[in-house]
PDB file of N, CA and C in Angstrom:
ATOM      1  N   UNK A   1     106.761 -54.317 -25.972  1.00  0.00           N
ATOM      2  CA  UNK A   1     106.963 -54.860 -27.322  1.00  0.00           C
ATOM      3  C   UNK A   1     107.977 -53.999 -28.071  1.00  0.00           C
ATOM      4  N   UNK A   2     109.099 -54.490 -28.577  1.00  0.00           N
ATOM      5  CA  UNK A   2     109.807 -53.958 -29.365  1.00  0.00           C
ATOM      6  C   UNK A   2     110.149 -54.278 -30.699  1.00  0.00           C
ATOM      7  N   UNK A   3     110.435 -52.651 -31.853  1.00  0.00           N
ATOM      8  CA  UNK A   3     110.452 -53.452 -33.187  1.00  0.00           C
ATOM      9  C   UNK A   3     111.552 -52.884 -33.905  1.00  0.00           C
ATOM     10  N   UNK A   4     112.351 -53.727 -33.989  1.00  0.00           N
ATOM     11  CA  UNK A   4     113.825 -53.744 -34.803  1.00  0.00           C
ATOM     12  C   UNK A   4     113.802 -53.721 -36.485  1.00  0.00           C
ATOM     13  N   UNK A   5     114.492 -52.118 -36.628  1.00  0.00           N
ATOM     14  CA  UNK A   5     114.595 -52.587 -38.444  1.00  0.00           C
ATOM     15  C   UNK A   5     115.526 -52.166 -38.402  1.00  0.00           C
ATOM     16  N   UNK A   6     116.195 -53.199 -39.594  1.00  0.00           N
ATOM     17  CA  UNK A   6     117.719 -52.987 -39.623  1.00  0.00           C
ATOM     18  C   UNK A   6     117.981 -52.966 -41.202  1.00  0.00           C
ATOM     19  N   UNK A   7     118.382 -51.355 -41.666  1.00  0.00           N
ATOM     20  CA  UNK A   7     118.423 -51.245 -42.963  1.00  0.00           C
ATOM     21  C   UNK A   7     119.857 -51.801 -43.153  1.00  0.00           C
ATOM     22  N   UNK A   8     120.102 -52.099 -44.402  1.00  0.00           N
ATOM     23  CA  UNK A   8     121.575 -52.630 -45.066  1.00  0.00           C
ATOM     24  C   UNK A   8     122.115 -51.530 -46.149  1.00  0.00           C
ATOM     25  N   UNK A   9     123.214 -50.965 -46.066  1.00  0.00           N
ATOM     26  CA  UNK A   9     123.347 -50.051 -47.082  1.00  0.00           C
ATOM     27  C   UNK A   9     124.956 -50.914 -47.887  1.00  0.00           C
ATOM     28  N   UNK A  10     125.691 -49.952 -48.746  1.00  0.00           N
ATOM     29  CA  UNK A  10     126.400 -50.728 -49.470  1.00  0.00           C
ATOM     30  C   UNK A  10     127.495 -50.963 -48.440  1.00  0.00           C
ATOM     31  N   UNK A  11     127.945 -49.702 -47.363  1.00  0.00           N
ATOM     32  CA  UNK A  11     128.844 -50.050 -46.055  1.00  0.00           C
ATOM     33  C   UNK A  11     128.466 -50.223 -44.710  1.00  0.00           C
ATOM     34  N   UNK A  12     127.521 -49.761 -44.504  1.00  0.00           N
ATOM     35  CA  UNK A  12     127.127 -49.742 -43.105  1.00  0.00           C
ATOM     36  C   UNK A  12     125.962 -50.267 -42.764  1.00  0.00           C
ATOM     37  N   UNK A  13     125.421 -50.711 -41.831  1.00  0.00           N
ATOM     38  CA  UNK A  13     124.273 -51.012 -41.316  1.00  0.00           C
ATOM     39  C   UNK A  13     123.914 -50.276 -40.195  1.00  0.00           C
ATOM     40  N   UNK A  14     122.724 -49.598 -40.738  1.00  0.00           N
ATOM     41  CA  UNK A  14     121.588 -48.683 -39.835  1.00  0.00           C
ATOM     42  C   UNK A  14     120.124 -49.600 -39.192  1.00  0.00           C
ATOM     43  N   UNK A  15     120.924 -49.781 -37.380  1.00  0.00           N
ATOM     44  CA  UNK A  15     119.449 -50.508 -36.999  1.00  0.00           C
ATOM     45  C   UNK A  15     119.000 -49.616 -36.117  1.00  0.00           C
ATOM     46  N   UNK A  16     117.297 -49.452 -36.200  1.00  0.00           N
ATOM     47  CA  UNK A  16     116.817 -48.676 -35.516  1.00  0.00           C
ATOM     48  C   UNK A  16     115.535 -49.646 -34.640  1.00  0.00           C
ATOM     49  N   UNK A  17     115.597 -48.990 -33.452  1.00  0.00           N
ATOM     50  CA  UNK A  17     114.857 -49.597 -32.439  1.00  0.00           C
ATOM     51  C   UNK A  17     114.136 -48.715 -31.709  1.00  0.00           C
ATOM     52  N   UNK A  18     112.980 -49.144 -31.990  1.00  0.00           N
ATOM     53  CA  UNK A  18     111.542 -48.480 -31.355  1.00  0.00           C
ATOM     54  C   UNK A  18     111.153 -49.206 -30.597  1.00  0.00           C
ATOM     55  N   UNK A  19     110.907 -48.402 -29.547  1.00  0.00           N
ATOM     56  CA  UNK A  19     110.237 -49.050 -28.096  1.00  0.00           C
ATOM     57  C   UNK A  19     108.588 -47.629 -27.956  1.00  0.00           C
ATOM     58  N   UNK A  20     107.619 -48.521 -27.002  1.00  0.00           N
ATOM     59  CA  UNK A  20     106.640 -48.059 -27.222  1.00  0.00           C
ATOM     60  C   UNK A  20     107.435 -46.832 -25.618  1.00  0.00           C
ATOM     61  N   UNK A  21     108.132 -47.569 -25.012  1.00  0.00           N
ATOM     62  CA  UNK A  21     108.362 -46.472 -23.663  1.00  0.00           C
ATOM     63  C   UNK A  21     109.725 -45.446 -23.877  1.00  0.00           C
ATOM     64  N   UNK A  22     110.327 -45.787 -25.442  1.00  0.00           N
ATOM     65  CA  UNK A  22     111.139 -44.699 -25.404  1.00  0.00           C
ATOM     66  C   UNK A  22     111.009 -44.353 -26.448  1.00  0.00           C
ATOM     67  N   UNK A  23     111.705 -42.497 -26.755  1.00  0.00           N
ATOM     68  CA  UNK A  23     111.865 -42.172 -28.183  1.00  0.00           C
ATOM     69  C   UNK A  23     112.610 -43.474 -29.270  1.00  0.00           C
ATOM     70  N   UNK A  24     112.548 -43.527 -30.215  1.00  0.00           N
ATOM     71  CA  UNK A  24     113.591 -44.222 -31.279  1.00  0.00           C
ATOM     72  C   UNK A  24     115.375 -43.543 -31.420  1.00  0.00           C
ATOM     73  N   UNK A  25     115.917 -44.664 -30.806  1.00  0.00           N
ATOM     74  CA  UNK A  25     117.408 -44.351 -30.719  1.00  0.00           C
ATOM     75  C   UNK A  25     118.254 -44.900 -31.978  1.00  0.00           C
ATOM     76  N   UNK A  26     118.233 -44.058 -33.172  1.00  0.00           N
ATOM     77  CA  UNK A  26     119.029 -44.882 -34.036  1.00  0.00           C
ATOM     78  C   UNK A  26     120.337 -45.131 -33.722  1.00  0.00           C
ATOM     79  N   UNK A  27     120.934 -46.124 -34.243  1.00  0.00           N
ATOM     80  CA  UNK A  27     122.247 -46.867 -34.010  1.00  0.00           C
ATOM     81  C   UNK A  27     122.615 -47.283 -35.203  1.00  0.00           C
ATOM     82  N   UNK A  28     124.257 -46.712 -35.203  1.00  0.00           N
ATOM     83  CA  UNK A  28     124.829 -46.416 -36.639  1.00  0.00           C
ATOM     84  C   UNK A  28     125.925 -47.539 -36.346  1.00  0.00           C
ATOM     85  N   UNK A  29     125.805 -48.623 -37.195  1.00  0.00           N
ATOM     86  CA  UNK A  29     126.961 -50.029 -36.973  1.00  0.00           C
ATOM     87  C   UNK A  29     127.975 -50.002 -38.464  1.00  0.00           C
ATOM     88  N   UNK A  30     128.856 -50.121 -37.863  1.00  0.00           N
ATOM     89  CA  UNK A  30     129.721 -49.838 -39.454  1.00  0.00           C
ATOM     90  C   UNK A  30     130.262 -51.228 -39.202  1.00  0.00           C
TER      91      UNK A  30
END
């Protein structure tokens, strides 16, 4: 099961993805 949050800032979008079998790998999307 995986759970995606994807914050919105005024330039970039920060989505972070948690998996129960791995650490949380944030991912920085400009």
């Amino acid at each position: 099961q995986w759970e995606h949050t994807i914050l919105v800032t005024q330039n970039s979008y920060e989505v972070l993805t948690v998996s129960d079998k791995s650490p949380p790998p944030p991912a920085f999307v400009n």
